[in-house]
C-alpha atoms as a PDB file:
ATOM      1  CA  UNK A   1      -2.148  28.421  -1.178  1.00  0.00           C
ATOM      2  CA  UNK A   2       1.234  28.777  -0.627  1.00  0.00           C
ATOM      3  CA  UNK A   3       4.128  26.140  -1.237  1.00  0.00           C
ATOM      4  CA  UNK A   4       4.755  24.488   1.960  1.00  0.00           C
ATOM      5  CA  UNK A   5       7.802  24.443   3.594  1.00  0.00           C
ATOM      6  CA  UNK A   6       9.580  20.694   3.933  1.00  0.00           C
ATOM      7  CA  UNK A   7      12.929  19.267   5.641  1.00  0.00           C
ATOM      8  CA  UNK A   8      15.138  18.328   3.245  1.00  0.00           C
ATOM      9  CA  UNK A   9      16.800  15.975   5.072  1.00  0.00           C
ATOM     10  CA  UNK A  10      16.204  13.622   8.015  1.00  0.00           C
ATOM     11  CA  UNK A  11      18.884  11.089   9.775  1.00  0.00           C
ATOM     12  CA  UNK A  12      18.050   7.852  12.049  1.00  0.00           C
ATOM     13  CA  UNK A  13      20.264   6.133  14.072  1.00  0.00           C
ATOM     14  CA  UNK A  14      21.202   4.193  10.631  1.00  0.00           C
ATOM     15  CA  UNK A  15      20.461   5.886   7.300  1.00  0.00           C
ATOM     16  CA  UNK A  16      20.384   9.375   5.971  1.00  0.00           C
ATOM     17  CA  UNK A  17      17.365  10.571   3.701  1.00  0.00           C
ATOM     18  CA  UNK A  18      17.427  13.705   2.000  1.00  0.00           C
ATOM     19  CA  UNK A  19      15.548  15.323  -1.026  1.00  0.00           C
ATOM     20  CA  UNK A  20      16.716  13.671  -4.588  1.00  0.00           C
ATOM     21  CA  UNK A  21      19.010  15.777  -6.644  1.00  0.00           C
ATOM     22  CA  UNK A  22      20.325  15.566  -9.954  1.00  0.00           C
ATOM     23  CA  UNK A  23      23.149  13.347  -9.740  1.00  0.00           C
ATOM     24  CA  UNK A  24      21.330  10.772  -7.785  1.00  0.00           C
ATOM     25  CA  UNK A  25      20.075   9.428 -11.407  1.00  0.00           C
ATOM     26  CA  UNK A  26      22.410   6.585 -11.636  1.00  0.00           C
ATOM     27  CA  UNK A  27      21.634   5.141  -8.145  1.00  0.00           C
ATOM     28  CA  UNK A  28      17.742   5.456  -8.590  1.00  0.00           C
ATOM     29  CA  UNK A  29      18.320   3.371 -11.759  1.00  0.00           C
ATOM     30  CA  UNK A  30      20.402   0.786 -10.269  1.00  0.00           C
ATOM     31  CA  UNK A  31      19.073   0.828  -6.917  1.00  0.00           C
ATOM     32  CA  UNK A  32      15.971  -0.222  -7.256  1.00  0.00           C
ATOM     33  CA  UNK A  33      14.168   1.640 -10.458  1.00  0.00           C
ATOM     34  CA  UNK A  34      15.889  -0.928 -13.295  1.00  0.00           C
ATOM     35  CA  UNK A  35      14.947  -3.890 -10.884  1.00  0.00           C
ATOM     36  CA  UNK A  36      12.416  -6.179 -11.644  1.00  0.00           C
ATOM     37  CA  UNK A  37      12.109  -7.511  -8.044  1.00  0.00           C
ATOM     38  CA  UNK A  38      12.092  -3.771  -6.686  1.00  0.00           C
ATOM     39  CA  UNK A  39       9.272  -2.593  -8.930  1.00  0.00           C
ATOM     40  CA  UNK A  40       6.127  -4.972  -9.047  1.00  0.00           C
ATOM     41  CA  UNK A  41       4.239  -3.674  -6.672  1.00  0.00           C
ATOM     42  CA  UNK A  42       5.350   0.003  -7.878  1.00  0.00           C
ATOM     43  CA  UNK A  43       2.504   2.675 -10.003  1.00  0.00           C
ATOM     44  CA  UNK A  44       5.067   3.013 -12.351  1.00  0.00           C
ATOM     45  CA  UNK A  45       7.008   0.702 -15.008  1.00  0.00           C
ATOM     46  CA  UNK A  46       9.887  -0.735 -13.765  1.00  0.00           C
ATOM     47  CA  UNK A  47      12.993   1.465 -15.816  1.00  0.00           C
ATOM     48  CA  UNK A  48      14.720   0.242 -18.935  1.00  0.00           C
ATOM     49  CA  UNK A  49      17.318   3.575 -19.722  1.00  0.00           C
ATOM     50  CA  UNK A  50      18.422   6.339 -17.772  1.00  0.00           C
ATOM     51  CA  UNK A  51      18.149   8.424 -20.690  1.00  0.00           C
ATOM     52  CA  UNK A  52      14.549   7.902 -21.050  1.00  0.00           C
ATOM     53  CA  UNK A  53      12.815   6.900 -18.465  1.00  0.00           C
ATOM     54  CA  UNK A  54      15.166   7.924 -15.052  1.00  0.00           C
ATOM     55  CA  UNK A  55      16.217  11.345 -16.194  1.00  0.00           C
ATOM     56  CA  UNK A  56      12.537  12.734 -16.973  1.00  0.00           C
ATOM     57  CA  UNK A  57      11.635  10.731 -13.277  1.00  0.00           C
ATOM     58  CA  UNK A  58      14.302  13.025 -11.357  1.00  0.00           C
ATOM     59  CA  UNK A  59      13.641  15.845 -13.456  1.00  0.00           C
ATOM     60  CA  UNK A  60       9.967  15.753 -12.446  1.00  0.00           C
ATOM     61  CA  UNK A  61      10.688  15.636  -8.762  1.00  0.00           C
ATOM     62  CA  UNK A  62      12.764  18.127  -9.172  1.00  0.00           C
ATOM     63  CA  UNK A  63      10.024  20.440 -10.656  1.00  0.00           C
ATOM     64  CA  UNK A  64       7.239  18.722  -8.213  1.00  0.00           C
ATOM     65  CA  UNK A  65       9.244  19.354  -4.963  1.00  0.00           C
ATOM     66  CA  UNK A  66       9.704  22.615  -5.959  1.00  0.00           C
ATOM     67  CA  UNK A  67       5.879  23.606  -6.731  1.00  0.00           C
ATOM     68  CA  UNK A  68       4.834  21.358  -3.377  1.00  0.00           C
ATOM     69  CA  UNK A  69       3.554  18.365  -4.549  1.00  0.00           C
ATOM     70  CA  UNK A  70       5.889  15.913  -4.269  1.00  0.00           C
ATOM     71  CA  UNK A  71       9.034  15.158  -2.184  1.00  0.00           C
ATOM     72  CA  UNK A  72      11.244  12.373  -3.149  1.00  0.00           C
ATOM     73  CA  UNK A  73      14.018  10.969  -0.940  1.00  0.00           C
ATOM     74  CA  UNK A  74      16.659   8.682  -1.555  1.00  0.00           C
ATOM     75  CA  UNK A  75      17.729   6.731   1.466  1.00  0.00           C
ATOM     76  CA  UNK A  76      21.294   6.060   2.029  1.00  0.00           C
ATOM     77  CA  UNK A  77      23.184   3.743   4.793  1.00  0.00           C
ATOM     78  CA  UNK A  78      25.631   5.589   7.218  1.00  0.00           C
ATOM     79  CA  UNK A  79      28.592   4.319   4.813  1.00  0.00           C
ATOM     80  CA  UNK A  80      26.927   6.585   1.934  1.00  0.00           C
ATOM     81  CA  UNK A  81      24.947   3.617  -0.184  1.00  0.00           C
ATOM     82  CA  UNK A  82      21.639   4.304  -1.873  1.00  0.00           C
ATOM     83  CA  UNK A  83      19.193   1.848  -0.435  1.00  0.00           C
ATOM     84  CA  UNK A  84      15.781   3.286  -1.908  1.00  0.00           C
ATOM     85  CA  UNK A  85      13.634   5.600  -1.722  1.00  0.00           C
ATOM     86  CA  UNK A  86      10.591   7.267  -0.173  1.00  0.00           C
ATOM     87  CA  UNK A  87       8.169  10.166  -1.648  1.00  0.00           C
ATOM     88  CA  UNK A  88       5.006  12.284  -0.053  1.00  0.00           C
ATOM     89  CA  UNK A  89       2.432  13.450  -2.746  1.00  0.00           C
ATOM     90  CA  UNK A  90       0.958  16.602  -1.067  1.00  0.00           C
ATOM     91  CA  UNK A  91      -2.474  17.059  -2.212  1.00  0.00           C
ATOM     92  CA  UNK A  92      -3.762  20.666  -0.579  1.00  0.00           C
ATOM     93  CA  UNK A  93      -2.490  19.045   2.795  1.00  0.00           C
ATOM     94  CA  UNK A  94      -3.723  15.042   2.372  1.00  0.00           C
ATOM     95  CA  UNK A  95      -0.469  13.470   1.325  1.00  0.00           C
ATOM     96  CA  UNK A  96       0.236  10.124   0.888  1.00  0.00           C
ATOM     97  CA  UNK A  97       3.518   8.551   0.183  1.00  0.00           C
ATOM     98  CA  UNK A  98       5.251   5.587  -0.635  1.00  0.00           C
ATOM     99  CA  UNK A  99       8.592   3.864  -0.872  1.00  0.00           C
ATOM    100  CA  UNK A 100      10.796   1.343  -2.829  1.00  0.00           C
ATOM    101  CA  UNK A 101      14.361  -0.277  -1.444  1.00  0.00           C
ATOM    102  CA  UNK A 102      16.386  -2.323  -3.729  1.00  0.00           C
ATOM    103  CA  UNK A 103      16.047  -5.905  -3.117  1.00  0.00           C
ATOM    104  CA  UNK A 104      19.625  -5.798  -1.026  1.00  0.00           C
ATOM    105  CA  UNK A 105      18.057  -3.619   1.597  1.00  0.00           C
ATOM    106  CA  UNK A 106      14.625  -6.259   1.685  1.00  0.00           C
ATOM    107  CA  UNK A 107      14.167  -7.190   5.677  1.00  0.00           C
ATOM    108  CA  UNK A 108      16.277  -4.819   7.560  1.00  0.00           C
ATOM    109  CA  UNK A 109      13.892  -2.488   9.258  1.00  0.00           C
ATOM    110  CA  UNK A 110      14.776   0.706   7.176  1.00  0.00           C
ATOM    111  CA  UNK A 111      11.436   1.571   5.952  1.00  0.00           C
ATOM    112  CA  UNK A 112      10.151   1.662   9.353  1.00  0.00           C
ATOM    113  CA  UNK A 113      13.039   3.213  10.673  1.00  0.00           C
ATOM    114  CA  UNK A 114      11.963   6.243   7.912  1.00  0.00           C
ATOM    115  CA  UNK A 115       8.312   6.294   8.873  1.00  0.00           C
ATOM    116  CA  UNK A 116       9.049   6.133  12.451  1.00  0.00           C
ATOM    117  CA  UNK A 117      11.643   9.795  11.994  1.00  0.00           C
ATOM    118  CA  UNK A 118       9.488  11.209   8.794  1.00  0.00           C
ATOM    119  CA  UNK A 119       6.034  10.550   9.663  1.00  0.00           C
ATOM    120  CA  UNK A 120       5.753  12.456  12.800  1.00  0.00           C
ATOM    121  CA  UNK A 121       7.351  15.525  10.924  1.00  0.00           C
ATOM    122  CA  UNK A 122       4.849  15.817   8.795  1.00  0.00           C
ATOM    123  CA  UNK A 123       2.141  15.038  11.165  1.00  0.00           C
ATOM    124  CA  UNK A 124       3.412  18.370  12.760  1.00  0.00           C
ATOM    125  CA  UNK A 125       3.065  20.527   9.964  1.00  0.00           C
ATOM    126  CA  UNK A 126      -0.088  22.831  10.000  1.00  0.00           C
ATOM    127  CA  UNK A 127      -0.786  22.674   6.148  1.00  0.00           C
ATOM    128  CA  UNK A 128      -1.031  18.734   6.894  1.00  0.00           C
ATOM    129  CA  UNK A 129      -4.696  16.975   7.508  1.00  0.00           C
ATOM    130  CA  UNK A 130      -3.991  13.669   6.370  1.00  0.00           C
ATOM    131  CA  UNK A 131      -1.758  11.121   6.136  1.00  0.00           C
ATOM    132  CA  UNK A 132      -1.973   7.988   3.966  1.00  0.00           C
ATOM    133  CA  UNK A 133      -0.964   5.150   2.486  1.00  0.00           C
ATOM    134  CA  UNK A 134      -2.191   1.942   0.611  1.00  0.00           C
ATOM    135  CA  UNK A 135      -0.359  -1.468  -1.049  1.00  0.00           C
ATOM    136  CA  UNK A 136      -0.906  -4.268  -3.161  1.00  0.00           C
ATOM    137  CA  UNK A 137      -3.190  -6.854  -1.142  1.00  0.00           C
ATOM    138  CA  UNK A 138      -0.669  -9.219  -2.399  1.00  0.00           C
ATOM    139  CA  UNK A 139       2.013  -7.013  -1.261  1.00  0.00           C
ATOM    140  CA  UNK A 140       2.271  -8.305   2.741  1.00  0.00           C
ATOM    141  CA  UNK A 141       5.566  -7.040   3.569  1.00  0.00           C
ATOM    142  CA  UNK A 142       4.664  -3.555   2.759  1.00  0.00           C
ATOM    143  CA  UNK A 143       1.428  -4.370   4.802  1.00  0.00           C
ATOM    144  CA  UNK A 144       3.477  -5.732   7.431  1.00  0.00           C
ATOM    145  CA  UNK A 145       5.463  -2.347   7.217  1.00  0.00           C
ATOM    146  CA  UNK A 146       2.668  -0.053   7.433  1.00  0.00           C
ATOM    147  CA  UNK A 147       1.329  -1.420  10.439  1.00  0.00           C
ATOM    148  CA  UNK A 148       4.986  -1.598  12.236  1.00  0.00           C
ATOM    149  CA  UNK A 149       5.251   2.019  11.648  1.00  0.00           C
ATOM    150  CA  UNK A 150       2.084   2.669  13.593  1.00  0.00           C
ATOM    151  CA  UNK A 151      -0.694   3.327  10.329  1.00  0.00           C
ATOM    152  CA  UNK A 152      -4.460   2.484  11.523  1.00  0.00           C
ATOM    153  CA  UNK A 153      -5.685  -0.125   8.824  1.00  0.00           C
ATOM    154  CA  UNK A 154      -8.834   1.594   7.171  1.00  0.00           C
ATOM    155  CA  UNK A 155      -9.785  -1.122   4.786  1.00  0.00           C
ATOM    156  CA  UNK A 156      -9.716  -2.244   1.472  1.00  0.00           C
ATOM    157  CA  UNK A 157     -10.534  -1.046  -1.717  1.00  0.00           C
ATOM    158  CA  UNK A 158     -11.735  -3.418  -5.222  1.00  0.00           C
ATOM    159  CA  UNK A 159     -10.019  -2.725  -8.065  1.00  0.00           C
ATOM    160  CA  UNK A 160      -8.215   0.641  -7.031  1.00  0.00           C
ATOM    161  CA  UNK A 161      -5.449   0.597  -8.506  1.00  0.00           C
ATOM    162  CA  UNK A 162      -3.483  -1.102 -12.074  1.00  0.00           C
ATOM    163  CA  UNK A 163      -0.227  -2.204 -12.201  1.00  0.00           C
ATOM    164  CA  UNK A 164       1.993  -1.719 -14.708  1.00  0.00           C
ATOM    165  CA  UNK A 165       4.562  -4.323 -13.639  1.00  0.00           C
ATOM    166  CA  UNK A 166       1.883  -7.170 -13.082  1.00  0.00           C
ATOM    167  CA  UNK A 167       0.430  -7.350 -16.518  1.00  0.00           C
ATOM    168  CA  UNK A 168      -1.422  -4.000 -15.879  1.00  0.00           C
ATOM    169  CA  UNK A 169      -4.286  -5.703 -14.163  1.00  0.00           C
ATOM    170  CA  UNK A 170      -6.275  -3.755 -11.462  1.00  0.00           C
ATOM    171  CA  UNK A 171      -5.813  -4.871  -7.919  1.00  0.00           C
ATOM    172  CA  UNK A 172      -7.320  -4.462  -4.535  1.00  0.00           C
ATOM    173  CA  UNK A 173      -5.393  -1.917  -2.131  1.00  0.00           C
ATOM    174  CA  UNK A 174      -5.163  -2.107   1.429  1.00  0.00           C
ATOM    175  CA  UNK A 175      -5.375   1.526   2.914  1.00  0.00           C
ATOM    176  CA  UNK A 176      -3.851   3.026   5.937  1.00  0.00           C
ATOM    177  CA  UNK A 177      -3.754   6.235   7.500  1.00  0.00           C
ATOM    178  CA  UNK A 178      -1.673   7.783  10.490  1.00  0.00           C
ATOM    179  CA  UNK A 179      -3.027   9.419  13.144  1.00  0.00           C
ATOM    180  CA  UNK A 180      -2.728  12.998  13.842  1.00  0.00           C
ATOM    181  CA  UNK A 181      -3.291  15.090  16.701  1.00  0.00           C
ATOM    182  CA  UNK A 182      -6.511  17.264  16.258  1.00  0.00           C
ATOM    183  CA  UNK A 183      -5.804  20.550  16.083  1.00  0.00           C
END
């Protein structure tokens, strides 16, 4: 299969996204990656250095985007502030992704504003069957988000998925999928 071919950068009517580059390190770690708040509901532990645990991050998505397997955004207001982030994990064409804005940004629509400029993008691509998403049950803004951006609840799962910033207990996921044309 070949690598597919992705936008690197989209624009609403209030934020610019566009693929993660090397010197975005210091605003994924103070953004949202170092934050506590930001991170709980996040697969991955919330970062303590740059050094150890942001470089390798941005250094993977660096490698991923390139082999087609993951694109990570930053998201950035008109005036040129990081405000999060969003990423699609391509697996042979079902991709899911995800998201994470610094507590700052919490409440303002930009999530949805993303979904509702990236989503139909890649529900346009050819190589693309499926795409997903699922949160925290406890998480109900993200649920709230999901289902703002126009994702079709599917249900939810027992146990699917641990943790690492809530004591790495498992948790029940909500899932949600967006609809795509058939082809």
């Amino acid at each position: 299969m070949t690598t597919p071919q992705v936008k690197e950068q989209f624009e609403t009517e209030r934020l610019k996204i566009r693929k993660i580059v090397p010197t975005d390190t210091p605003h994924v770690f103070n953004t949202y990656a170092s934050v506590k708040k930001s991170t709980r509901y996040i697969s991955w532990p919330t970062h303590k250095s740059v050094e150890k645990d942001t470089l390798p991050f941005v250094d993977y998505a660096l490698q991923a985007w390139n082999a087609g397997t993951d694109f990570t955004y930053l998201i950035f207001d008109l005036s040129g502030t990081p405000v999060g982030s969003i990423g699609f994990i391509n697996e042979k064409g079902r991709v899911s992704f995800g998201y994470i804005l610094g507590p700052a940004f919490w409440g303002k629509g930009f999530i949805v504003e993303v979904l509702n400029e990236m989503l139909p993008w890649f529900a346009a691509q050819v190589w693309v069957y499926r795409l997903w998403a699922c949160c925290d049950v406890d998480n109900t803004a993200s649920k709230r988000v999901l289902e703002k951006a126009g994702l079709q609840f599917e249900g939810r799962i027992a146990d699917w998925a641990i943790f690492p910033n809530q004591k790495f207990k498992s948790k029940d996921c909500f899932f949600f999928y967006y609809p795509l044309k058939k082809r």
